[in-house]
Protein backbone atom coordinates (compact mmCIF):
# COMPACT_ATOMS: atom_id res chain seq x y z
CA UNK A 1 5.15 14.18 -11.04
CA UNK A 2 2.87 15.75 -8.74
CA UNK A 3 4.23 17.21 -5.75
CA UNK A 4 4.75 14.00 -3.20
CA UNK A 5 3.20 13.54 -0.18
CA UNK A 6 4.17 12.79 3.26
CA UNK A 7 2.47 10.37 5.56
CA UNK A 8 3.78 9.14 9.31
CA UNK A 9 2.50 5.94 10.57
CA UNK A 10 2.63 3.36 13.43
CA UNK A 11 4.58 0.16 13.46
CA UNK A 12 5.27 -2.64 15.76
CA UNK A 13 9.11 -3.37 14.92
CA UNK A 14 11.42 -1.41 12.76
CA UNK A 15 13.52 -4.73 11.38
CA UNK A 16 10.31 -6.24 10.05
CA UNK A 17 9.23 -3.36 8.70
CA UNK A 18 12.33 -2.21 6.71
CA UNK A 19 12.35 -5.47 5.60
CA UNK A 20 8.96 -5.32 4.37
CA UNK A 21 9.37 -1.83 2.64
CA UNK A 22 12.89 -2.36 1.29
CA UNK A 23 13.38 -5.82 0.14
CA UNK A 24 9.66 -6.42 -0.28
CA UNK A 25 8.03 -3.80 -1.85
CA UNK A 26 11.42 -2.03 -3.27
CA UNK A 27 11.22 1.53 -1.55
CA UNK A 28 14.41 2.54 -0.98
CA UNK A 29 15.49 4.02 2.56
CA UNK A 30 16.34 7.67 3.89
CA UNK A 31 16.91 8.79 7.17
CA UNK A 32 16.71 7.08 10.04
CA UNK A 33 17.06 6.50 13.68
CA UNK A 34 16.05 3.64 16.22
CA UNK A 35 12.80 5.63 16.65
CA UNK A 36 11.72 5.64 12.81
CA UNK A 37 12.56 5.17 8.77
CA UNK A 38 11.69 7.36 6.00
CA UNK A 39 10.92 5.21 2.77
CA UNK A 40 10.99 6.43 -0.83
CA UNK A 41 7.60 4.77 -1.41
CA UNK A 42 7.11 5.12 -5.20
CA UNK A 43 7.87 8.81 -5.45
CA UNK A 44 6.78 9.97 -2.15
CA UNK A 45 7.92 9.78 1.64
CA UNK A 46 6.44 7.72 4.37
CA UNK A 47 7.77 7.31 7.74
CA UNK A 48 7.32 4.33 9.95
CA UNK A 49 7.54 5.20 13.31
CA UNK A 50 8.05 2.88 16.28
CA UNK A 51 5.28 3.08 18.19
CA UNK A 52 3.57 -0.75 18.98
CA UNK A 53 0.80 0.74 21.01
CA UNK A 54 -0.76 3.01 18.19
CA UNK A 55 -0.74 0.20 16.35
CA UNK A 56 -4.47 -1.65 15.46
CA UNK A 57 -6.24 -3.35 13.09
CA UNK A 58 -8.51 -0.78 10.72
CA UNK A 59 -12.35 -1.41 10.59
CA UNK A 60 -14.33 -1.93 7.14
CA UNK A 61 -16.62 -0.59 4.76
CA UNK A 62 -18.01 -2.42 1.49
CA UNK A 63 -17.03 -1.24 -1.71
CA UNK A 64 -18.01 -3.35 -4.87
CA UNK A 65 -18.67 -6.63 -2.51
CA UNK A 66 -15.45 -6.41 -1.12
CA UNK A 67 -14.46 -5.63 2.99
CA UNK A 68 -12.27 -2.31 2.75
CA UNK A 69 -10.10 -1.52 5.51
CA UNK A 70 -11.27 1.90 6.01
CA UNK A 71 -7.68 3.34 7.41
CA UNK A 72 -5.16 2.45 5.03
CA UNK A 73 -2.44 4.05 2.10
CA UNK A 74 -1.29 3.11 -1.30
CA UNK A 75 0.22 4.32 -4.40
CA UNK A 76 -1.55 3.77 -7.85
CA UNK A 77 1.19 2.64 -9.92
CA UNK A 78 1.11 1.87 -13.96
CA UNK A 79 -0.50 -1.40 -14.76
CA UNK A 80 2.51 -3.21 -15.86
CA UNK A 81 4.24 -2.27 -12.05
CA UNK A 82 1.24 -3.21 -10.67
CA UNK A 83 1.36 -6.68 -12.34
CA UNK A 84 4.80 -7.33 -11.35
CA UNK A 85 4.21 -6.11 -7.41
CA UNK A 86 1.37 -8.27 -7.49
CA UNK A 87 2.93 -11.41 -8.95
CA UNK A 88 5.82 -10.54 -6.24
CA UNK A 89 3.94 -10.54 -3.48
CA UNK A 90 1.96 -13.77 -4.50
CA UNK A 91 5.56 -16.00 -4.67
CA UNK A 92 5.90 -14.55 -1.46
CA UNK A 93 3.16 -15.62 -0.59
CA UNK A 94 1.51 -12.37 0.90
CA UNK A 95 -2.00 -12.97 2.86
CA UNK A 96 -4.32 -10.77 0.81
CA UNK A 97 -7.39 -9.05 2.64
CA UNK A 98 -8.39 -8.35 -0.47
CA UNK A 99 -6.83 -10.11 -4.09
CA UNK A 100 -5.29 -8.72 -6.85
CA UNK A 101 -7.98 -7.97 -8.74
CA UNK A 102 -10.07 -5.76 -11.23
CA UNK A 103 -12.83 -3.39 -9.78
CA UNK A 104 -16.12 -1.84 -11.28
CA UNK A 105 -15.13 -3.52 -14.77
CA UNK A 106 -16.70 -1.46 -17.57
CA UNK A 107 -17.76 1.33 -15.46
CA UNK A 108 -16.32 4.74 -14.72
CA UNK A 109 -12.87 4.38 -12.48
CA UNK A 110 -12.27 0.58 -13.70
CA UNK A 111 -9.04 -0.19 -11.53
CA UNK A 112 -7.10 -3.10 -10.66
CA UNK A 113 -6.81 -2.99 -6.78
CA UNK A 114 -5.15 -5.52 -3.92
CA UNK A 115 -4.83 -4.80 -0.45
CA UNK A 116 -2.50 -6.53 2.26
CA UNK A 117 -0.93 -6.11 5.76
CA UNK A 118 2.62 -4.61 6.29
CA UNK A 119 4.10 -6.69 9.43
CA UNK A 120 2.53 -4.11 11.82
CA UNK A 121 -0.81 -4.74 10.39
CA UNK A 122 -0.99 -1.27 8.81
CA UNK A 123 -3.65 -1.99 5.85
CA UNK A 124 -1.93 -1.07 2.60
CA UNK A 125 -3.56 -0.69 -1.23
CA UNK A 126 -1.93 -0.47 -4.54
CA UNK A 127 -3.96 -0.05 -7.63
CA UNK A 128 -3.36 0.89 -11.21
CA UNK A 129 -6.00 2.26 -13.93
CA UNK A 130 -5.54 1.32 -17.46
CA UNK A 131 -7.17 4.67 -18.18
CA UNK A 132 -5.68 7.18 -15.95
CA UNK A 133 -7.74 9.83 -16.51
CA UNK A 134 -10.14 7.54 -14.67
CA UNK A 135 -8.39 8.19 -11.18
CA UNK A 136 -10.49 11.01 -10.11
CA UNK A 137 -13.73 10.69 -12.66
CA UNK A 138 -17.12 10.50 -10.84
């Protein structure tokens, strides 16, 4: 693996949102406090940080006729992990902004994408590429 990144971000309520990384999504947990929680988050380390007035909803952009919440983070995962998050998170019955679906199909960077809302309303994509030598082609 590459070398992981790091990103810190804003949430509402550290119970949901362990909840929501742990149990939901499957990251595991590493240090914490009653400030903030550092997730394993597929390889690399993200830390949710209590901080409800940061928090807000990310504006839009189109990208192949769908509404893309500009500010948002991901992982690209293989397609069969992507499959299984996304059948998880449809029995429990996630609100999609955007469904688990397959983007600019027969094209350069074909990609299955979904986006959603952790409990904090922090916009969050996963994809996969069944080429992945696509991921950065122009």
């Amino acid at each position: 693996m590459n070398n992981p990144f790091h990103l810190a971000f804003p949430v509402s309520n550290l119970v949901d949102t362990r909840k929501f990384y742990e149990d939901l999504l499957g990251c595991s947990v590493g240090r914490s406090s009653e400030r903030w929680i550092d997730f394993n988050f597929y390889g690399h380390q993200i830390s949710a940080h209590l901080k409800p007035d940061e928090v807000k909803l990310a504006r839009t952009n189109e990208v192949d006729g769908d509404q893309v919440p500009v500010r948002h983070f991901g992982a690209i995962l293989d397609m069969e992990t992507w499959e299984g998050l996304a059948d998880r998170l449809k029995v429990a019955n996630i609100d999609f902004i955007i469904e688990p679906h397959v983007r600019f199909k027969g094209e350069v960077g074909e990609q299955a994408t979904m986006f959603f809302l952790d409990p904090s309303g922090n916009a969050l994509e996963f994809k996969a590429f069944k080429d992945k030598s696509q991921i950065f082609a122009s």
